[in-house]
Protein backbone atom coordinates (compact mmCIF):
# COMPACT_ATOMS: atom_id res chain seq x y z
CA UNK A 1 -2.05 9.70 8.80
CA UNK A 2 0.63 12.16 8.85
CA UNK A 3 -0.45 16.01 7.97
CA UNK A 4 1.42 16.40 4.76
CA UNK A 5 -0.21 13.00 3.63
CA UNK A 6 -3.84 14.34 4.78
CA UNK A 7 -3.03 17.30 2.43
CA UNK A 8 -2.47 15.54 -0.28
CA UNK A 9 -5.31 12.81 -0.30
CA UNK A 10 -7.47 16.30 -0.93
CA UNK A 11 -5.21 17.80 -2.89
CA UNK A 12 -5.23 15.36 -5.79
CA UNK A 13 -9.01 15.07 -5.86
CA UNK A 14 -8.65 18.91 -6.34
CA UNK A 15 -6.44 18.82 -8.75
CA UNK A 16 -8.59 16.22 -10.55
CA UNK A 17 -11.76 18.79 -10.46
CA UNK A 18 -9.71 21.14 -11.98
CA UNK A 19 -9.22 18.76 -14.88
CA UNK A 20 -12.99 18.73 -15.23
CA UNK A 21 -13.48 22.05 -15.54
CA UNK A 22 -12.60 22.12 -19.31
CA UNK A 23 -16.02 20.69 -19.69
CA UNK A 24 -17.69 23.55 -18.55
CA UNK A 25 -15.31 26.23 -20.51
CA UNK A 26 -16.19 24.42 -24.36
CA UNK A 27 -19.98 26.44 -24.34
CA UNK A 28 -17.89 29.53 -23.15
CA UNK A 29 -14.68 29.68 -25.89
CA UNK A 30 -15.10 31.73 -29.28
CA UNK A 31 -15.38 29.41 -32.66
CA UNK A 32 -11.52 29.73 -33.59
CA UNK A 33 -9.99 29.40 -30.41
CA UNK A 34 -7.29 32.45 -29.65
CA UNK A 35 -3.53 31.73 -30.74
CA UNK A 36 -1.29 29.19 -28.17
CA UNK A 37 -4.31 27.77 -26.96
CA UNK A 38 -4.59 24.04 -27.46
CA UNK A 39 -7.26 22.87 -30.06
CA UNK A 40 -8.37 20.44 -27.94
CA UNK A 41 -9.53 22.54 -25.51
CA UNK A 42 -12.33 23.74 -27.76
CA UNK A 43 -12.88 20.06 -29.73
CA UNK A 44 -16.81 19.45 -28.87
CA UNK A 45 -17.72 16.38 -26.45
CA UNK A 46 -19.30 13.57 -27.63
CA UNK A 47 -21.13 13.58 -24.67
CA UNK A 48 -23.65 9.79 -25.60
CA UNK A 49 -20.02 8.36 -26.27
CA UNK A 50 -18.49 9.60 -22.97
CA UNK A 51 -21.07 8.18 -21.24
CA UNK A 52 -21.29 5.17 -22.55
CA UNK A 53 -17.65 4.56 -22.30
CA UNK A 54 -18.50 6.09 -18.00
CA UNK A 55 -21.39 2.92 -17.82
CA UNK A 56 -18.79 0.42 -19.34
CA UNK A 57 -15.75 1.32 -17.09
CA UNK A 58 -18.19 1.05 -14.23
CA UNK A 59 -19.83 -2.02 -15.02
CA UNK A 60 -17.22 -3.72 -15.97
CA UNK A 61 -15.26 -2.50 -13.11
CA UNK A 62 -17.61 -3.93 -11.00
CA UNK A 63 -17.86 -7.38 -12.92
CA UNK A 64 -14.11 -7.38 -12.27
CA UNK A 65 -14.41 -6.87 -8.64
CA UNK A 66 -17.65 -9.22 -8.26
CA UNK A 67 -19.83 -6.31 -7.13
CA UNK A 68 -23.32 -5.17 -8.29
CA UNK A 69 -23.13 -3.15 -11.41
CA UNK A 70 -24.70 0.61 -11.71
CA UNK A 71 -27.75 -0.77 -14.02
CA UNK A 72 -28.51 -3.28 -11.08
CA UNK A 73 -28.25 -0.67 -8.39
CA UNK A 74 -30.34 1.79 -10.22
CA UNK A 75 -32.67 -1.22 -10.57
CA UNK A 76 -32.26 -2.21 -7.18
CA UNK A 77 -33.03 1.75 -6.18
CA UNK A 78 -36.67 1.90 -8.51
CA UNK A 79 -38.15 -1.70 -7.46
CA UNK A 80 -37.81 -0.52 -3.88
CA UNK A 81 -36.20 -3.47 -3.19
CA UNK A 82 -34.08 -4.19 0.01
CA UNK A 83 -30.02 -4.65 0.32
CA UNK A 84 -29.21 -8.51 1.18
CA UNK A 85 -28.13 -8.10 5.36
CA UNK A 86 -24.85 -9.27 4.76
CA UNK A 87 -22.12 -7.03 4.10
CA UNK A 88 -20.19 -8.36 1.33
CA UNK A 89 -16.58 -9.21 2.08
CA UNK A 90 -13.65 -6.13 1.56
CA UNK A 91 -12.78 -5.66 -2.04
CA UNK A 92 -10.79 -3.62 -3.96
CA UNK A 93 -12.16 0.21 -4.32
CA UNK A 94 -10.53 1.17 -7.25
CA UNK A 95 -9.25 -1.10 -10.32
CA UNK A 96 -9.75 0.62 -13.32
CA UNK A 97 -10.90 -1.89 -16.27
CA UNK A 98 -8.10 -0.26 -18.26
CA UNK A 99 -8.86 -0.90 -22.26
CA UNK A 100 -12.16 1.20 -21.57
CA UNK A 101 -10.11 3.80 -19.46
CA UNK A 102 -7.54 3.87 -22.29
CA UNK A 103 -9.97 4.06 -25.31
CA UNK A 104 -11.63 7.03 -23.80
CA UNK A 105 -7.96 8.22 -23.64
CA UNK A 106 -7.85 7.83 -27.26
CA UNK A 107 -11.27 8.86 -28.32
CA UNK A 108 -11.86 11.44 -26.34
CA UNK A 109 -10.71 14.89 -25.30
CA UNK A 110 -8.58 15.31 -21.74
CA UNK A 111 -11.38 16.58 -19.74
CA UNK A 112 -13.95 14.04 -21.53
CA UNK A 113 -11.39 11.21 -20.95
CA UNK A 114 -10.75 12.04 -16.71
CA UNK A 115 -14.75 12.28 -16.76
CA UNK A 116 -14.25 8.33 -17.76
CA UNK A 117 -13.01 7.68 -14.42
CA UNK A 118 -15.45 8.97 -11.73
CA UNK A 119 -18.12 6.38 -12.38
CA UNK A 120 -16.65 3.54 -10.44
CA UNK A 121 -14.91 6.04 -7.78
CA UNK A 122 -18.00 7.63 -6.40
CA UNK A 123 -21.34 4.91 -6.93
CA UNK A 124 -19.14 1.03 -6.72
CA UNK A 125 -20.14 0.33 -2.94
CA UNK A 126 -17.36 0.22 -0.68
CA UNK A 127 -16.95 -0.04 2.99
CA UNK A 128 -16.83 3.49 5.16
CA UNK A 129 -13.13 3.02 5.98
CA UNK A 130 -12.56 2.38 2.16
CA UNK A 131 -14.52 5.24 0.49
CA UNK A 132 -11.89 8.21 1.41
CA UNK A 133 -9.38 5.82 -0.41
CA UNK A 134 -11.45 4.87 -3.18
CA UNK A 135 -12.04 8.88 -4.47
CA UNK A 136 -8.42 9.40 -3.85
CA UNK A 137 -7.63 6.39 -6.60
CA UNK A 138 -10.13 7.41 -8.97
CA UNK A 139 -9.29 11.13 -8.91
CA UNK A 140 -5.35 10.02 -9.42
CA UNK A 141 -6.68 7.93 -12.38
CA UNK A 142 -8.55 11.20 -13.73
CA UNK A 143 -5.73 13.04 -13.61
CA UNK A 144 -3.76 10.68 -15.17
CA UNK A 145 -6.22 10.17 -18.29
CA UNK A 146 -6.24 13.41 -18.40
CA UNK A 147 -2.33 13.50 -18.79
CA UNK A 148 -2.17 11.05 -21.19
CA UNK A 149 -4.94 12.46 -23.24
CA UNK A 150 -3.46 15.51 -23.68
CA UNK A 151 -0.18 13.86 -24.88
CA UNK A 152 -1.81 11.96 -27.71
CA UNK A 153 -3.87 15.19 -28.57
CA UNK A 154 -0.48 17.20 -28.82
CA UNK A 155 0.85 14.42 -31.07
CA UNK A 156 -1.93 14.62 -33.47
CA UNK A 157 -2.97 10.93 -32.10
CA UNK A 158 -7.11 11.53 -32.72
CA UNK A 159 -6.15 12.54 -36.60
CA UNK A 160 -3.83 9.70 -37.27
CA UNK A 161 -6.26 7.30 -35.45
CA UNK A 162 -9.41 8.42 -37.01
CA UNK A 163 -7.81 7.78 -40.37
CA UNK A 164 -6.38 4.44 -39.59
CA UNK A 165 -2.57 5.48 -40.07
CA UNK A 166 -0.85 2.85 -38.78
CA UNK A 167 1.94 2.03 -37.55
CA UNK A 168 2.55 6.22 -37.39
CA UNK A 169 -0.24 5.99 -35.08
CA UNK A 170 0.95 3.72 -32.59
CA UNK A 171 3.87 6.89 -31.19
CA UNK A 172 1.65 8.69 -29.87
CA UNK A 173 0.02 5.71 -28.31
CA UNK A 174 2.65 4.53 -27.02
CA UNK A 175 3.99 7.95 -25.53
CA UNK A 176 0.32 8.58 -24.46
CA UNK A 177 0.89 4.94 -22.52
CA UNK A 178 4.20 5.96 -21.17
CA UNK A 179 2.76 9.85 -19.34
CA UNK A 180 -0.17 7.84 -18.49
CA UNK A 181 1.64 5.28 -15.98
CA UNK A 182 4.46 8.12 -15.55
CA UNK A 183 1.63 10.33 -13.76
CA UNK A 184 -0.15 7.50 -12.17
CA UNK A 185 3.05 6.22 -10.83
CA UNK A 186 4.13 9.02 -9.48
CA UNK A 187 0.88 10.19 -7.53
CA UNK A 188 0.80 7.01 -6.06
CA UNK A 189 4.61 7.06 -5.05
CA UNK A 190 4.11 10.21 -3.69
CA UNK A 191 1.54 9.15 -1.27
CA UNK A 192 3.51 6.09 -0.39
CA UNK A 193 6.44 9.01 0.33
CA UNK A 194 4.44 10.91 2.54
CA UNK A 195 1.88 8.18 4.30
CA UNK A 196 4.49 5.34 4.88
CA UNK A 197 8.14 7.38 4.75
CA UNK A 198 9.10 5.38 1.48
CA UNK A 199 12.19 6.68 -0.03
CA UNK A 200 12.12 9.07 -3.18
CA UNK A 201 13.05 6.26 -4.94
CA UNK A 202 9.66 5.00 -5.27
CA UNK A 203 8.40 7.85 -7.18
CA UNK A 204 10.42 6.48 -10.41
CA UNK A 205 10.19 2.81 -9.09
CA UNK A 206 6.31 3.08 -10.14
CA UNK A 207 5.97 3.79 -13.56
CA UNK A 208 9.03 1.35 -13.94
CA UNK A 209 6.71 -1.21 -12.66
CA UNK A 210 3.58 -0.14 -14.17
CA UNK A 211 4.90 -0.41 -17.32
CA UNK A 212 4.71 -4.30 -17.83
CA UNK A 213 3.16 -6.85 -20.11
CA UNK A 214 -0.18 -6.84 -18.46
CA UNK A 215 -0.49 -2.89 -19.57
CA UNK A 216 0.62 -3.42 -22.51
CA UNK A 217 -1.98 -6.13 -23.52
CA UNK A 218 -4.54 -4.16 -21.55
CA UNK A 219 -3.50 -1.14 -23.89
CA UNK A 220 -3.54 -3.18 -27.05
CA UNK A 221 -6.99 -3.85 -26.24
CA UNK A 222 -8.26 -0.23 -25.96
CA UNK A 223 -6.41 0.56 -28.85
CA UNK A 224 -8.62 -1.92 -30.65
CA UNK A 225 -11.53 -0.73 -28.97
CA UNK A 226 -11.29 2.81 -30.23
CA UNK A 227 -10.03 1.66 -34.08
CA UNK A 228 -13.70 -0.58 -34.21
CA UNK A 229 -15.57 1.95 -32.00
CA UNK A 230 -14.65 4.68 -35.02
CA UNK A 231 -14.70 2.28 -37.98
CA UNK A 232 -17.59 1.13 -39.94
CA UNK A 233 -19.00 -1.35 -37.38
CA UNK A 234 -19.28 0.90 -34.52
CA UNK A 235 -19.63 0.29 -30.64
CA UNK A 236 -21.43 -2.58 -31.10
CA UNK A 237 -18.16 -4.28 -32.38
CA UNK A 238 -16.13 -2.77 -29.48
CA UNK A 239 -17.85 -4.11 -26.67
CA UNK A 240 -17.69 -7.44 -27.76
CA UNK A 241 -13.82 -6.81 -28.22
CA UNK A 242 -14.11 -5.80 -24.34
CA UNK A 243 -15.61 -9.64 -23.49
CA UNK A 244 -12.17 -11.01 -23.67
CA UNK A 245 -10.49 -8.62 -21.62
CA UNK A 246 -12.94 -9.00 -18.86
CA UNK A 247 -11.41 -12.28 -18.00
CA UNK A 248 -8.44 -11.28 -17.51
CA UNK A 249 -9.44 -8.21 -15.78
CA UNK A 250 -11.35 -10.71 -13.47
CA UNK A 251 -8.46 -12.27 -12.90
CA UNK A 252 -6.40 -9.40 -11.77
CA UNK A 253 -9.02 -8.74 -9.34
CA UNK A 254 -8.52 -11.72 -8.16
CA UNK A 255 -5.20 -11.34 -7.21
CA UNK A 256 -6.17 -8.45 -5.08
CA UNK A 257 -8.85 -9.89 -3.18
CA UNK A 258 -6.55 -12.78 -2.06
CA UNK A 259 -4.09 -9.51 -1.56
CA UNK A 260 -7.22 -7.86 1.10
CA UNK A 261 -7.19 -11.33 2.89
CA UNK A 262 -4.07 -11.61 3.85
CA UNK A 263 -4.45 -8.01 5.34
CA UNK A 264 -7.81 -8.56 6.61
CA UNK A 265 -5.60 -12.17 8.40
CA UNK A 266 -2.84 -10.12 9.88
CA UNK A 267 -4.92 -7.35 11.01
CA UNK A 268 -7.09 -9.96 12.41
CA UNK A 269 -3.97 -11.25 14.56
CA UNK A 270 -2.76 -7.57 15.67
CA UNK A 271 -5.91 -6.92 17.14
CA UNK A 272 -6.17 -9.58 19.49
CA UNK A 273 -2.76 -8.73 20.15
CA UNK A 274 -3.83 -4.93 21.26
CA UNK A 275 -6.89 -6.20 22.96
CA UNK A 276 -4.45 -8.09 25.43
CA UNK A 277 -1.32 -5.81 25.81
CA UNK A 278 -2.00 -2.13 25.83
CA UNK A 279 1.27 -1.12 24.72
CA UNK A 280 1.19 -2.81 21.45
CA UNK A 281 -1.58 -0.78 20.56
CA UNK A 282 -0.18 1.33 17.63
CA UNK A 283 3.47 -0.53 18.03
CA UNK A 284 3.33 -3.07 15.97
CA UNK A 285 2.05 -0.81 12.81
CA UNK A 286 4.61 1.35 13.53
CA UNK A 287 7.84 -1.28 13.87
CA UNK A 288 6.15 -2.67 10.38
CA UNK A 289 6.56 1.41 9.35
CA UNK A 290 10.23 1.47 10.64
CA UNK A 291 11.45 -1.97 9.04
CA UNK A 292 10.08 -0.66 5.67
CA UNK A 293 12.07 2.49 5.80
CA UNK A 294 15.27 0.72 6.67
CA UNK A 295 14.52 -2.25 3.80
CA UNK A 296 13.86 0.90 1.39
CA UNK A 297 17.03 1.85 2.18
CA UNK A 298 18.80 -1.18 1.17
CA UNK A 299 16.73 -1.17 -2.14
CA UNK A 300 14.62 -4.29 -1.20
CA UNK A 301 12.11 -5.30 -4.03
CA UNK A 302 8.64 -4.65 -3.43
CA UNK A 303 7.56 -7.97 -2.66
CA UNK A 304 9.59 -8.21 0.09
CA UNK A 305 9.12 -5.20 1.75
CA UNK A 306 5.22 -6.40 1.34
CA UNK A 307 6.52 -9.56 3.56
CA UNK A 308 8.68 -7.65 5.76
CA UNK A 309 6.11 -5.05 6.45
CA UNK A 310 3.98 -8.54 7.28
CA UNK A 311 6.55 -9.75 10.01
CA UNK A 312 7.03 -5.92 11.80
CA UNK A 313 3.25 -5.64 12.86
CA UNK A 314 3.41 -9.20 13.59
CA UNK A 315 6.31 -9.19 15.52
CA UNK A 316 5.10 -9.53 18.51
CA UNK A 317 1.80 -11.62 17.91
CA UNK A 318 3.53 -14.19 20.27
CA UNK A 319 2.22 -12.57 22.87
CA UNK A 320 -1.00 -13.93 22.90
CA UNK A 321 0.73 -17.18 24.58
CA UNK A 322 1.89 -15.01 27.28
CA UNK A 323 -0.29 -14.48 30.46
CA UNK A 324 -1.76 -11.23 30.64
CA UNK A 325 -0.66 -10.16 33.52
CA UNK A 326 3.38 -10.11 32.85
CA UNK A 327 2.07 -8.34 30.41
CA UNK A 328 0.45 -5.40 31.61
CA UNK A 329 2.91 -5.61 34.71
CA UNK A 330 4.56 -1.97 35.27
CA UNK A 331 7.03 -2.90 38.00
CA UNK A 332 10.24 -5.17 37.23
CA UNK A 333 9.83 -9.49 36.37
CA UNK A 334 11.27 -11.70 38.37
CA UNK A 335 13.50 -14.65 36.20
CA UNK A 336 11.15 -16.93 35.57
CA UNK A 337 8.76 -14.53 34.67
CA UNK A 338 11.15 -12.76 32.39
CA UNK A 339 12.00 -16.60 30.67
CA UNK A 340 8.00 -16.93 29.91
CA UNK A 341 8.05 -13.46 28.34
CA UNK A 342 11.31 -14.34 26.51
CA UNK A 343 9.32 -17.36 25.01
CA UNK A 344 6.88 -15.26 22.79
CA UNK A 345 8.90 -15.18 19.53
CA UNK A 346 8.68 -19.05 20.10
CA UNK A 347 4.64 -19.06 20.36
CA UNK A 348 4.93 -16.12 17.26
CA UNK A 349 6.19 -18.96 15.24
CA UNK A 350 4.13 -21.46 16.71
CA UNK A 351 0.86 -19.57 15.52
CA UNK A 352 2.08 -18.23 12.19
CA UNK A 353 4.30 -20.68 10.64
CA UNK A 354 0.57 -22.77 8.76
CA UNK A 355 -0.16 -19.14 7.01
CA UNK A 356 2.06 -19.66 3.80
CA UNK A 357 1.78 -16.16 2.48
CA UNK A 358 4.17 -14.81 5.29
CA UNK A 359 7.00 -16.60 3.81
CA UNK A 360 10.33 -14.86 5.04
CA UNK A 361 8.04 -13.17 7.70
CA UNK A 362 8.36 -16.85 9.72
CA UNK A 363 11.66 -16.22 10.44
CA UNK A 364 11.90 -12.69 11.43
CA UNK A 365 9.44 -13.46 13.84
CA UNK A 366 10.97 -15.61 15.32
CA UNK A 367 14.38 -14.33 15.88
CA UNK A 368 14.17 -10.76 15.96
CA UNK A 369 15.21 -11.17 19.59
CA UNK A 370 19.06 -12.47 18.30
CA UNK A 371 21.67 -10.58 18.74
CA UNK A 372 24.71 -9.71 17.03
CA UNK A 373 27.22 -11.27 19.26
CA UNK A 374 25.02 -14.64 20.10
CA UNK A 375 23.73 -13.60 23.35
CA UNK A 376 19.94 -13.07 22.24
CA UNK A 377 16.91 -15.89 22.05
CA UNK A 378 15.29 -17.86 21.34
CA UNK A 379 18.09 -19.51 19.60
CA UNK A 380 21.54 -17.56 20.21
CA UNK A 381 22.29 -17.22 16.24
CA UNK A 382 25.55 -15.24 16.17
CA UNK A 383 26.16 -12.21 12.97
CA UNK A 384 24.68 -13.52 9.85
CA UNK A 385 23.27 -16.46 11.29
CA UNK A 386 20.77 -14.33 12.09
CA UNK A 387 17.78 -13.67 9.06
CA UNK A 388 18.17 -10.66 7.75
CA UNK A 389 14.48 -10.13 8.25
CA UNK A 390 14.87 -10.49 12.09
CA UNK A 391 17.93 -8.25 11.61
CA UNK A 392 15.47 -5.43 10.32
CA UNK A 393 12.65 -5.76 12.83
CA UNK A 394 15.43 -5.65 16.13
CA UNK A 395 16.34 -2.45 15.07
CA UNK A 396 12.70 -0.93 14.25
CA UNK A 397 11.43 -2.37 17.38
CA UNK A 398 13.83 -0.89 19.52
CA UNK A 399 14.04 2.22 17.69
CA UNK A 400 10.05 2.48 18.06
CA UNK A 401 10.31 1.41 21.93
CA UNK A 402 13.04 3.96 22.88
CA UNK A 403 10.86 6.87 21.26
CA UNK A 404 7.20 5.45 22.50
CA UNK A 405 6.29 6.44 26.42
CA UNK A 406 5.58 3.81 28.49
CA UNK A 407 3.90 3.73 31.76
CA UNK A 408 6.63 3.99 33.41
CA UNK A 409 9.31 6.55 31.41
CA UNK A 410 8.94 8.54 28.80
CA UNK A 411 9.38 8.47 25.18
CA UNK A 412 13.67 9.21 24.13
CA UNK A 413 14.00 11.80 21.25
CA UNK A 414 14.83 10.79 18.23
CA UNK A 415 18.17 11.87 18.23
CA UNK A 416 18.77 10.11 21.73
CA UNK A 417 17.33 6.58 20.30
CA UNK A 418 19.78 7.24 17.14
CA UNK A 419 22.56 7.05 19.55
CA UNK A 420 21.76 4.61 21.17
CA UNK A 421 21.25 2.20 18.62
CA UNK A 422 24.21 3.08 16.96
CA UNK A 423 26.60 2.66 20.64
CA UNK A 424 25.18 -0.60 20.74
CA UNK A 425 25.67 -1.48 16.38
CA UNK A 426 27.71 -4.52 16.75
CA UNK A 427 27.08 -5.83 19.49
CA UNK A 428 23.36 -6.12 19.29
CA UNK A 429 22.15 -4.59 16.03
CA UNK A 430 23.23 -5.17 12.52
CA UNK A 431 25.37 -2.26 12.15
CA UNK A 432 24.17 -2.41 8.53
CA UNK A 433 20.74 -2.12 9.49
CA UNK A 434 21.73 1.12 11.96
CA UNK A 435 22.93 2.83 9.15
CA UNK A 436 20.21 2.32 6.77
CA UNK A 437 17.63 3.59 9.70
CA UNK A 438 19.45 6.72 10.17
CA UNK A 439 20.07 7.66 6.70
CA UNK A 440 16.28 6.69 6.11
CA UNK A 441 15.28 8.73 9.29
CA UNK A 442 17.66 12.14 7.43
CA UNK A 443 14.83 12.51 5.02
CA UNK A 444 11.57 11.05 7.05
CA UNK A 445 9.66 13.66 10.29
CA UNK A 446 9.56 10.76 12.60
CA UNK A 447 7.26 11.66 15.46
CA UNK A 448 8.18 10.17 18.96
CA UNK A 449 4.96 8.90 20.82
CA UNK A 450 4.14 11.59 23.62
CA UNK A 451 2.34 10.53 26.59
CA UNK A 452 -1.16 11.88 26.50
CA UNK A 453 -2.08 14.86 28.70
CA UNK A 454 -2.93 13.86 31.96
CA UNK A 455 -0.89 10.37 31.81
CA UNK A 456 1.10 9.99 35.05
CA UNK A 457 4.80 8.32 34.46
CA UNK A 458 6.24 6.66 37.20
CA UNK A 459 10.23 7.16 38.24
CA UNK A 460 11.10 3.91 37.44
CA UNK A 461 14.81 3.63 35.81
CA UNK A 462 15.08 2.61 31.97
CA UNK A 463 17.84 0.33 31.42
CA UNK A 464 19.89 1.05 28.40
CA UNK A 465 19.80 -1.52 25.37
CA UNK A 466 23.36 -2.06 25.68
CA UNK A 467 23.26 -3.08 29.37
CA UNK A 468 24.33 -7.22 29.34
CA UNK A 469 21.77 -8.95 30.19
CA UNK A 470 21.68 -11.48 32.83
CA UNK A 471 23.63 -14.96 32.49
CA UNK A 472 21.61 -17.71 31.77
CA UNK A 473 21.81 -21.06 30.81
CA UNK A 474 22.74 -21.60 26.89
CA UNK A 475 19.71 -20.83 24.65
CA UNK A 476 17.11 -23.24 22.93
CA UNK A 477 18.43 -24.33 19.81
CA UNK A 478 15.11 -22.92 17.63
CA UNK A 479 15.11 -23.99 13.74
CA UNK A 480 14.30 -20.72 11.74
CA UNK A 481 11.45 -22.42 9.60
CA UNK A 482 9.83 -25.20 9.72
CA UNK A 483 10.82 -28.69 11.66
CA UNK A 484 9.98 -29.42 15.65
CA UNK A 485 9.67 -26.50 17.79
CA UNK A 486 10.31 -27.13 21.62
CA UNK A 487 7.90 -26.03 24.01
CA UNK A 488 8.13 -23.63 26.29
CA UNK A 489 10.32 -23.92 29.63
CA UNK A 490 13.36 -23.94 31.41
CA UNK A 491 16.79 -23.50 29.21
């Protein structure tokens, strides 16, 4: 993780304590609170209501999610009684069950209403890898509860509420809906800005997106949550209101667990693509890293880039078909040995092309060898012919191997790879795809991979990119998806 991007996965859980800290002042502040201070500041907790509302966002939470609730781990804890020996499969850490998050919002002061969302950040299990990333996502929803809280408090929200004012109450709400995915959007664009280079786009691109009929519903329904919680029938009322948005919470969940498969399947495949060629270890993350900065740069939706990011780390999962030993070869390949390398975007295909979910990845794989003017493989596609996936990933993947040091030369600066991608734009890249790296590249602290101390790097010459390659008999004719694919052998 980069340093600026370590810095801020503590500085928002900082920044969430701080929001916490109200609760300690209210004992502390004089009975009419000094002038310009906010009134809610001083407004006493409720504290049986804030945790209730803590115990339902947690248990519910972990309904969604399919994990053991709080009341069955503290019963769990005093019966003594041992954990089943299987781990349970990777789930989502943090997906706030949003009606109670919001109707704590509503009910509650700022501090009181951030408090809401520490229950499932710090006891839902998660796996060790997961739990850094799970505090980070429940102090960014604290902060933004707070947020929103203090919106509908400085819209006179509670009053309007409390007396059942409607519709003059539903401005505030909806402005106290509006900062709420404005801040959460934002702290999680700004850790996709400084984790994964995304473009500053993305820090207005997520509240856009947040913002969509599935909050809206979710909001309607902690808006009647806190109208029966404070009207003559009580809580009682308003957790059975919550039953029916636990499906659909459930579903949602759903949708991310089939989300942590796919990752877990692709990860899966990467792995056993390090564990046979050494030099892919960290490459293929990083060409996924590169093709989403240059897609990001063309404005790409989301869902794509999700795919795209899919087909860079699995680039070069082809591989696997290729005997180990070309592949961990220093010296040069003779012809036939370079024509059996040449085959793995074929075998890519070959073992990807059954997993649906890849979708446009299939084709990028397999022809992110192609080159501009036809001379590439497998299939010699010529300009546009080519996918515009594939397009993408030949440019990150030989941007990322001109800056990573091989065995046998070291890593090219930044500036040097720059150049020589764009001497060869034309020709061999999409020049299209050149110019969207380096723009993307003006704003992002791309760091070339040094050799480690100690490594020795032999004097063996690199070949430039734009060097012609050898001339060879006229290329397989590949179909990009589906159909026959021919084996491998001699052109």
């Amino acid at each position: 993780m980069p340093t600026a991007a370590a810095r801020y996965l503590v500085a928002v859980p900082v920044l969430a304590l701080c929001c916490l800290l109200p609760l300690l002042a209210v004992p502390l502040l004089p009975a009419p609170l000094p002038p310009g201070l906010p009134r809610w500041l001083g407004a006493p907790v409720d504290w049986p209501k804030v945790g209730l509302l803590a115990f339902l966002h947690g248990c519910w939470e972990s309904l969604a999610q399919g994990l053991p609730t709080p009341c069955l781990r503290l019963v769990r804890i005093v019966l003594r009684r041992p954990r089943l020996s299987v781990r349970p499969p990777a789930r989502p850490c943090v997906n706030a069950f949003f009606p109670v998050l919001f109707a704590g919002v509503l009910m509650l002061p700022p501090a009181a209403a951030a408090l809401i969302a520490v229950p499932p950040a710090l006891f839902a299990p998660a796996e060790a890898h997961c739990r850094r990333r799970q505090l980070w996502n429940g102090a960014q929803l604290a902060v933004s509860a707070f947020a929103s809280s203090a919106v509908f408090h400085l819209l006179s929200g509670p009053q309007l509420l409390l007396g059942s004012r409607f519709p003059a109450a539903l401005l505030p709400g909806f402005a106290c809906l509006a900062a709420f995915c404005l801040v959460n959007g934002v702290l999680v664009g700004g850790m996709l800005v400084l984790a994964e280079g995304r473009g500053p786009r993305v820090l207005l691109r997520g509240p856009a997106m947040a913002i969509g009929l599935p909050v809206l519903v979710h909001a309607a329904g902690g808006l009647m949550v806190a109208v029966l919680w404070q009207g003559p029938y009580g809580a009682f009322a308003a957790v059975l209101a919550l039953l029916p948005l636990s499906i659909s919470a459930w579903v949602f969940a759903q949708g991310h667990r089939e989300r942590d498969a796919h990752q877990a399947t692709v990860q899966a495949l990467v792995q056993a693509v390090e564990i046979k060629d050494a030099y892919t270890r960290g490459h293929s993350e990083r060409v996924g890293r590169a093709a989403v900065l240059i897609a990001d740069q063309l404005g790409m939706e989301s869902e794509r880039l999700r795919t795209l990011r899919f087909a860079g780390i699995l680039h070069d999962v082809g591989k696997l078909g290729v005997a180990t030993e070309l592949l961990r070869r220093n010296g040069p390949l003779t012809e036939a040995e370079r024509r059996a390398v040449e085959v793995h975007p074929v075998h890519g295909y070959e073992l990807v092309r059954g997993i649906s979910f890849l979708g446009e990845a299939h084709a990028g794989i397999l022809h992110h060898h192609e080159r501009m003017d036809g001379r590439g493989y497998p299939s010699g596609l010529v300009g546009d012919q080519i996918p515009e996936f594939a397009r993408i990933i030949s440019v990150a993947d030989a941007f990322d191997s001109m800056t990573s040091t091989r065995s046998y030369r070291r890593g090219r600066p930044v500036t040097e790879a720059v150049a020589e991608l764009e001497r060869c734009s034309g020709s061999q890249f999409d020049p299209v795809m050149v110019r969207a790296l380096v723009e993307a590249l003006a704003g992002y602290d791309w760091q070339p991979v040094l050799p480690a101390p100690g490594d020795c790097i032999r004097a063996v010459p690199d070949i430039p990119l734009g060097v012609p390659e050898p001339v060879r008999a006229a290329p397989r004719r590949v179909p990009a998806q589906g159909g026959t694919v021919p084996t491998a052998g001699p052109s």
